[in-house]
C-alpha atoms as a PDB file:
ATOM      1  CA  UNK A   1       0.000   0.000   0.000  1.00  0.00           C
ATOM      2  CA  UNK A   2       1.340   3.402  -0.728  1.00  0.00           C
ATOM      3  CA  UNK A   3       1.966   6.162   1.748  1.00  0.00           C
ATOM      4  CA  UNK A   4      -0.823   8.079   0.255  1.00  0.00           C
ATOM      5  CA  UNK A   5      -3.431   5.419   1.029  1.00  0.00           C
ATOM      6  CA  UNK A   6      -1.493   4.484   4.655  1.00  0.00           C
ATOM      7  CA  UNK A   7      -2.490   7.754   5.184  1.00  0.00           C
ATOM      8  CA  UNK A   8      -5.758   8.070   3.716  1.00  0.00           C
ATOM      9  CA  UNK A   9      -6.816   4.464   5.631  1.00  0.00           C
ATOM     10  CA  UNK A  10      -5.125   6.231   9.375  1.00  0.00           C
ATOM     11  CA  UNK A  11      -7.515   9.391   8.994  1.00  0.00           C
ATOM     12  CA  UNK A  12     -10.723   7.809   7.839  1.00  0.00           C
ATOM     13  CA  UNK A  13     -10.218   5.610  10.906  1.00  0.00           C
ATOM     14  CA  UNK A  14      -9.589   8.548  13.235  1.00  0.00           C
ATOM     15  CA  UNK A  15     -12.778  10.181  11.776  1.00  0.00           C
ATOM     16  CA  UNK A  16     -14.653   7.346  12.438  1.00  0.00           C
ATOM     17  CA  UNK A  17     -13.282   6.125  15.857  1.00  0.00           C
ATOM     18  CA  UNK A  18     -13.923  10.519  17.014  1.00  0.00           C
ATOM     19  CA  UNK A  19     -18.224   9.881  15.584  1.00  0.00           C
ATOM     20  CA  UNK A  20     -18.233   6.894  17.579  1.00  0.00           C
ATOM     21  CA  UNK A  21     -19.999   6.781  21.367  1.00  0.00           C
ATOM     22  CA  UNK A  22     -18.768   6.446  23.910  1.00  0.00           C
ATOM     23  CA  UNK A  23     -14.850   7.714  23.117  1.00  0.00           C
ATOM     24  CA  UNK A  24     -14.202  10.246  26.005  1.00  0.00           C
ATOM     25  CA  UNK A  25     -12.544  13.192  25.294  1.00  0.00           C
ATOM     26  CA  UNK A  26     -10.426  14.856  27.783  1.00  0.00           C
ATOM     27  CA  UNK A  27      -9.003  18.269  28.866  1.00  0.00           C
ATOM     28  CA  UNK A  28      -6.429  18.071  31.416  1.00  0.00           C
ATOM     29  CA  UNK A  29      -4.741  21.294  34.036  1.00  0.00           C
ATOM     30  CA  UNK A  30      -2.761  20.869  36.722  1.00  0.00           C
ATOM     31  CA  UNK A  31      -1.785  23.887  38.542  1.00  0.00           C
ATOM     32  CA  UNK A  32       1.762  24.302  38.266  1.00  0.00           C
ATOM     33  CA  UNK A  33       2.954  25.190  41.693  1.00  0.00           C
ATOM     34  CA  UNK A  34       0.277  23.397  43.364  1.00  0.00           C
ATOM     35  CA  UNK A  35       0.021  19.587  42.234  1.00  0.00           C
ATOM     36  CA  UNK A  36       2.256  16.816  43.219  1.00  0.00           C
ATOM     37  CA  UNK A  37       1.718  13.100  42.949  1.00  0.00           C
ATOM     38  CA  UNK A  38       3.277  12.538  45.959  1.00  0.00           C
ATOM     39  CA  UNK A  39       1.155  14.585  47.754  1.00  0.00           C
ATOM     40  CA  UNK A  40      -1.716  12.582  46.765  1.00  0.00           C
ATOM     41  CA  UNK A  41      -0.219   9.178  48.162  1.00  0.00           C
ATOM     42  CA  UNK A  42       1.037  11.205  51.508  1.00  0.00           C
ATOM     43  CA  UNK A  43      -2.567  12.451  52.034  1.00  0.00           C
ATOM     44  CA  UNK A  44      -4.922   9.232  50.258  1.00  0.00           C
ATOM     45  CA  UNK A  45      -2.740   5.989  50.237  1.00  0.00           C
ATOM     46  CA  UNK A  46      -4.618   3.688  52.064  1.00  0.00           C
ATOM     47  CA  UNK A  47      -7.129   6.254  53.528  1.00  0.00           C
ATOM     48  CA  UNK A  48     -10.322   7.548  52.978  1.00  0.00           C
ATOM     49  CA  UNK A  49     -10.630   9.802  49.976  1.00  0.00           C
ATOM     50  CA  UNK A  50     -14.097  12.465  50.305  1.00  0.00           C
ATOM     51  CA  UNK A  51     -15.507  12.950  47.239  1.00  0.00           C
ATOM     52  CA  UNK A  52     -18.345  15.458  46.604  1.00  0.00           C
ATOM     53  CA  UNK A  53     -20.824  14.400  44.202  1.00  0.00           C
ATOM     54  CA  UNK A  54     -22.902  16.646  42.086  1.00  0.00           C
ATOM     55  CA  UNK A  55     -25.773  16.394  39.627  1.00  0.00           C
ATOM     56  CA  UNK A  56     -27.138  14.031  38.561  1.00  0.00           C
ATOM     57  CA  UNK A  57     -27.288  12.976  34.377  1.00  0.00           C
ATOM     58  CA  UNK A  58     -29.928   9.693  34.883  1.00  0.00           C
ATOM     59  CA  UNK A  59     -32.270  11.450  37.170  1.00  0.00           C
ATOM     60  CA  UNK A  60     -31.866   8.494  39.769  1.00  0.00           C
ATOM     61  CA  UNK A  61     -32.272   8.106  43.345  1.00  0.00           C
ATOM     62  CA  UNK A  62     -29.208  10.393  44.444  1.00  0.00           C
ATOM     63  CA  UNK A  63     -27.326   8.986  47.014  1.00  0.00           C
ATOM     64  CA  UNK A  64     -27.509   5.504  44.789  1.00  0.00           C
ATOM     65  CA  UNK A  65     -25.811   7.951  41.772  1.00  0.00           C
ATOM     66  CA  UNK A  66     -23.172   9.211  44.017  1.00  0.00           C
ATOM     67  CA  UNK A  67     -22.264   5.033  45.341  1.00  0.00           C
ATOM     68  CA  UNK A  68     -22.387   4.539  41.816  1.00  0.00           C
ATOM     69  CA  UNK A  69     -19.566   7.496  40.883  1.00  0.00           C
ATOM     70  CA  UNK A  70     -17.546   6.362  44.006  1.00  0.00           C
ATOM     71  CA  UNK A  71     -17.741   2.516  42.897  1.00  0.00           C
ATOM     72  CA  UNK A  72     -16.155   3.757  39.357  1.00  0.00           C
ATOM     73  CA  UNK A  73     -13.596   5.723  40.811  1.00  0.00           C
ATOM     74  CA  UNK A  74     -12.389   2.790  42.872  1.00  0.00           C
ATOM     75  CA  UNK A  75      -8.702   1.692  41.462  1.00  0.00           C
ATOM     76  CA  UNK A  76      -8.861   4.469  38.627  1.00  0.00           C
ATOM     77  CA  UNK A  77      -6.071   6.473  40.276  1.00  0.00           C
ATOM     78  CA  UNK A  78      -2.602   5.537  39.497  1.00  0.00           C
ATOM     79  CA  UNK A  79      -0.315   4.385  42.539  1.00  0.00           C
ATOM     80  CA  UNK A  80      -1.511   3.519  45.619  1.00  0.00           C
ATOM     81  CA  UNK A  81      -5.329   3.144  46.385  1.00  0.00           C
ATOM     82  CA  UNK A  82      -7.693   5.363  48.192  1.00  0.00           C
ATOM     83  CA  UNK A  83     -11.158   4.376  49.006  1.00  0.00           C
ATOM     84  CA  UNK A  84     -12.641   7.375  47.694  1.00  0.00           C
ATOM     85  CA  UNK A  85     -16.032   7.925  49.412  1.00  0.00           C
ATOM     86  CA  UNK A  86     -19.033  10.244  49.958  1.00  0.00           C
ATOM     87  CA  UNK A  87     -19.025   9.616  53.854  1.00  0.00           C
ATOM     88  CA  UNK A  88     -15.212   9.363  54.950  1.00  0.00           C
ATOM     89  CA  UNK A  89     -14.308   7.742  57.893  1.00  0.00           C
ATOM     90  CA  UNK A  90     -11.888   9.162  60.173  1.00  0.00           C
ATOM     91  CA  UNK A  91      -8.501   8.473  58.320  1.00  0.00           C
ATOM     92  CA  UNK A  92      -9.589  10.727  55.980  1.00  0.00           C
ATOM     93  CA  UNK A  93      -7.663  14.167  55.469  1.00  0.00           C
ATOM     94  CA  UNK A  94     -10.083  16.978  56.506  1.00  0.00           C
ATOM     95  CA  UNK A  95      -9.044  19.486  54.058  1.00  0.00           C
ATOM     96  CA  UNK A  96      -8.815  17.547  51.034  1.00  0.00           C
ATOM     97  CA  UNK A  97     -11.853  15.986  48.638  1.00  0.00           C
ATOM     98  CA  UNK A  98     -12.583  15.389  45.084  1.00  0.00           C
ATOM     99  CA  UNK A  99     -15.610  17.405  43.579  1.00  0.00           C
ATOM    100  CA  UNK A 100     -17.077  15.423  40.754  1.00  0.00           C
ATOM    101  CA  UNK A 101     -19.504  17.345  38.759  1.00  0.00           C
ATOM    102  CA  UNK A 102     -22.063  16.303  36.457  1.00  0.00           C
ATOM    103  CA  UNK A 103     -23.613  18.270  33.694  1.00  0.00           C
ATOM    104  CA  UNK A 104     -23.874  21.423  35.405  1.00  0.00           C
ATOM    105  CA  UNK A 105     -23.213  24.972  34.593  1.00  0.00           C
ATOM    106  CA  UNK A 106     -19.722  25.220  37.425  1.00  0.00           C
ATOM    107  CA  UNK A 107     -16.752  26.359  35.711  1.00  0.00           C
ATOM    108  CA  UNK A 108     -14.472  23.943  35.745  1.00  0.00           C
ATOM    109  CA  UNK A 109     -11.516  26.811  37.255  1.00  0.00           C
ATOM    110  CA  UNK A 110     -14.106  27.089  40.222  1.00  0.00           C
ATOM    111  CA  UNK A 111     -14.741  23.608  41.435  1.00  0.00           C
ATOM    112  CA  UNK A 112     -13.438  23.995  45.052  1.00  0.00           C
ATOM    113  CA  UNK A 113     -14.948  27.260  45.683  1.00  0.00           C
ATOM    114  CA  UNK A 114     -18.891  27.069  43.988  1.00  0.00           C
ATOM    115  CA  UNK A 115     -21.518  26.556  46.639  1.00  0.00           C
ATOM    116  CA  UNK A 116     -24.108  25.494  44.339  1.00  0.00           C
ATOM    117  CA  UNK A 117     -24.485  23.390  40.975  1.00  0.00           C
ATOM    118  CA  UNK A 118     -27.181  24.270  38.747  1.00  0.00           C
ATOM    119  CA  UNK A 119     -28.180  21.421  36.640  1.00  0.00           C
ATOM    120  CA  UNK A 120     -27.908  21.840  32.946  1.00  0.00           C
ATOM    121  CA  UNK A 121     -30.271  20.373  30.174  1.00  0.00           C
ATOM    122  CA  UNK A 122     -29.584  17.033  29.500  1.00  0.00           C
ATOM    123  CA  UNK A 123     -28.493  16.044  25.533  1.00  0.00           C
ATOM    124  CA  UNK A 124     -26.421  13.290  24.093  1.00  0.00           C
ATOM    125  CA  UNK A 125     -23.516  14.638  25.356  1.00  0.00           C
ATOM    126  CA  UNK A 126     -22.586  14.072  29.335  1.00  0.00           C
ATOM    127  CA  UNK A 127     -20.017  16.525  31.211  1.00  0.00           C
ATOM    128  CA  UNK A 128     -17.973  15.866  34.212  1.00  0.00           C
ATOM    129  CA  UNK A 129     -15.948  18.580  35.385  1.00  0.00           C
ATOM    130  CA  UNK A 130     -13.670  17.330  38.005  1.00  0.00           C
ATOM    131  CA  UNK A 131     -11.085  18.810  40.411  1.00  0.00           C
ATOM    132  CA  UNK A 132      -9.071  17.590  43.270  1.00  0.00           C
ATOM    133  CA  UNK A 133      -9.247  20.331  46.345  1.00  0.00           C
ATOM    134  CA  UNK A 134      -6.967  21.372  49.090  1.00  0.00           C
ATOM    135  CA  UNK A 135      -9.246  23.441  51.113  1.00  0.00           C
ATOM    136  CA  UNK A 136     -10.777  25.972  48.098  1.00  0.00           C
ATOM    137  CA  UNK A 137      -7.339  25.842  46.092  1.00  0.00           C
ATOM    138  CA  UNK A 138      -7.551  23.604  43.630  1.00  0.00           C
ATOM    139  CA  UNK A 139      -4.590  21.635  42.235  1.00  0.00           C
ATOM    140  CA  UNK A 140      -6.273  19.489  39.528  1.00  0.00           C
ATOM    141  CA  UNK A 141      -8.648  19.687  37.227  1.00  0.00           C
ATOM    142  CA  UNK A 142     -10.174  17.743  34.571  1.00  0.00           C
ATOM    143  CA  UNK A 143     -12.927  18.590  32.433  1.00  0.00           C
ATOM    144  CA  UNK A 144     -13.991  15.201  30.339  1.00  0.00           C
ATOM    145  CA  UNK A 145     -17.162  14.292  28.349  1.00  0.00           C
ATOM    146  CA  UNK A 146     -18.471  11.177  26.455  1.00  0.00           C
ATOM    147  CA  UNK A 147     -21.356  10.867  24.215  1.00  0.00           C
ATOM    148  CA  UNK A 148     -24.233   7.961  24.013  1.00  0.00           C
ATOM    149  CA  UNK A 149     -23.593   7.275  28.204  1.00  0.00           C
ATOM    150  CA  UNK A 150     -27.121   5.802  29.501  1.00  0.00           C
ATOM    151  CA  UNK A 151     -26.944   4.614  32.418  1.00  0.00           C
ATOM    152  CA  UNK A 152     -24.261   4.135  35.211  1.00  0.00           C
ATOM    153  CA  UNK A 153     -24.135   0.831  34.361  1.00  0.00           C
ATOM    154  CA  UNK A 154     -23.502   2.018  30.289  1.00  0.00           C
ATOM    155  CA  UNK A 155     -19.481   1.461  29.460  1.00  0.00           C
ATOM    156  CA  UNK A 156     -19.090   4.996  28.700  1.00  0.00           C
ATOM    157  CA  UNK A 157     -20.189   6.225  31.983  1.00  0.00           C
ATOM    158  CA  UNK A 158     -17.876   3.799  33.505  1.00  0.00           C
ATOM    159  CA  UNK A 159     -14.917   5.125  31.015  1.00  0.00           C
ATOM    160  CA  UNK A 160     -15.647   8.564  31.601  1.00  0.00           C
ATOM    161  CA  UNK A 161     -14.930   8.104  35.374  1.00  0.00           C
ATOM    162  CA  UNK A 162     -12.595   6.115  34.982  1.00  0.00           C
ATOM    163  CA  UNK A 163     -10.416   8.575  32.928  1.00  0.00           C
ATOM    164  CA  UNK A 164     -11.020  11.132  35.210  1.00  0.00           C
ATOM    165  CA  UNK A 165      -9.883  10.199  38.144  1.00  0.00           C
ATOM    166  CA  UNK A 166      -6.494   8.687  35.913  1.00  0.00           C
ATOM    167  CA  UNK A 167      -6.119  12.259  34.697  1.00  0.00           C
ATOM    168  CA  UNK A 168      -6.801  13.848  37.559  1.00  0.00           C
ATOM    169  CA  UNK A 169      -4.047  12.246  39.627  1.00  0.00           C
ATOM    170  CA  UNK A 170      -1.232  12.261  36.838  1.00  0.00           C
ATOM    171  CA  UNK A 171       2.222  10.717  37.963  1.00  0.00           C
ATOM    172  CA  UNK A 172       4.072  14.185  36.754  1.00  0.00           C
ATOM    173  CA  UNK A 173       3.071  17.795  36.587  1.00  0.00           C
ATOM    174  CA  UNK A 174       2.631  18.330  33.212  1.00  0.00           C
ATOM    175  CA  UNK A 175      -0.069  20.918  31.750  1.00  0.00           C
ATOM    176  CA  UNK A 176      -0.676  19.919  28.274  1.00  0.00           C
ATOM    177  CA  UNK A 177      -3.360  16.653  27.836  1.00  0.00           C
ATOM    178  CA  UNK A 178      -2.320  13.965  30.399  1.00  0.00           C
ATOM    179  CA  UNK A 179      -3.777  11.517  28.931  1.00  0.00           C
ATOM    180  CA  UNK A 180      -6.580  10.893  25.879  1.00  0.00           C
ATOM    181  CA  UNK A 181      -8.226   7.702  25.687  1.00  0.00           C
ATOM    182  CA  UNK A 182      -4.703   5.870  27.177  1.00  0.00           C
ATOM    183  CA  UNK A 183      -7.289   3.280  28.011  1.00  0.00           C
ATOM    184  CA  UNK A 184      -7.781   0.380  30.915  1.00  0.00           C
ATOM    185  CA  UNK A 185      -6.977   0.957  34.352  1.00  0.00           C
ATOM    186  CA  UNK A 186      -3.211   1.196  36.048  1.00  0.00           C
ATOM    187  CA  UNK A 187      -2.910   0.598  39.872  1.00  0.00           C
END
């Protein structure tokens, strides 16, 4: 096959694989001088992890969306693991929480700081805007979305978490994309 056509064949495949559901598309920021990897295993290894969950895409009993959320995360994160929960026990670190939220109108700079999540319509395409909080400082953020997610028990759901919470706890600063549909789980 000639170049021309090795080519041709890559970007009709990359066309089709972006109109495809489910593929979760990611946007990635760590804050410079805040994040560090290490700080996440000094502060979560082996420990309770809070995580604030908010809206609600599936229009299901709430506190059964949030377990749902909290069961994805489970394992997601790279090193070691974190139970992260909606009702921490007492090994987890006051000050620190993951805000996880779903189609809503927060700006995704504002995470740690927004007292209140308005809902927004509901279309093919689902939003979670994530960050990772020290107090109202935030030193992550992700911003992800999939399209053709049902249900929390739908794949795409479970993909979109799941790359989330990778990206959200990278192994090195770095502020470009992290990661973009890397794919399966690392622990």
């Amino acid at each position: 096959m000639s170049p021309k056509s090795l080519f041709s064949l890559a970007l009709a495949a990359a066309v089709l694989g972006a109109c495809s559901g489910g593929l979760v598309r990611l946007q990635s920021e760590v804050a410079p001088t805040t994040y560090d990897h290490l700080n996440f295993n000094l502060y979560h290894a082996e420990r309770d992890t809070k995580v604030d969950v908010h809206g609600n895409p599936f229009n299901m009993d709430g506190a059964a969306f949030a377990r749902s959320v909290t069961n994805h995360m489970q394992g997601a994160n790279v090193g070691r693991p974190t139970n992260f929960t909606t009702a921490p026990g007492p090994s987890a670190e006051r000050n620190m929480r993951v805000v996880m939220a779903f189609n809503t109108e927060a700006d995704g700079y504002d995470l740690c700081t927004a007292r209140s999540f308005r809902p927004r319509g509901r279309n093919e395409r689902l939003t979670l805007k994530a960050a990772w909080c020290f107090g109202d400082r935030q030193d992550s953020t992700v911003v992800a979305y999939v399209h053709g997610a049902r249900s929390v028990n739908d794949p795409a759901f479970h993909e979109l978490v799941d790359q989330t919470v990778m990206n959200l706890f990278p192994t090195h600063m770095d502020s470009e994309l992290l990661r973009d549909n890397g794919g399966g789980r690392r622990n």
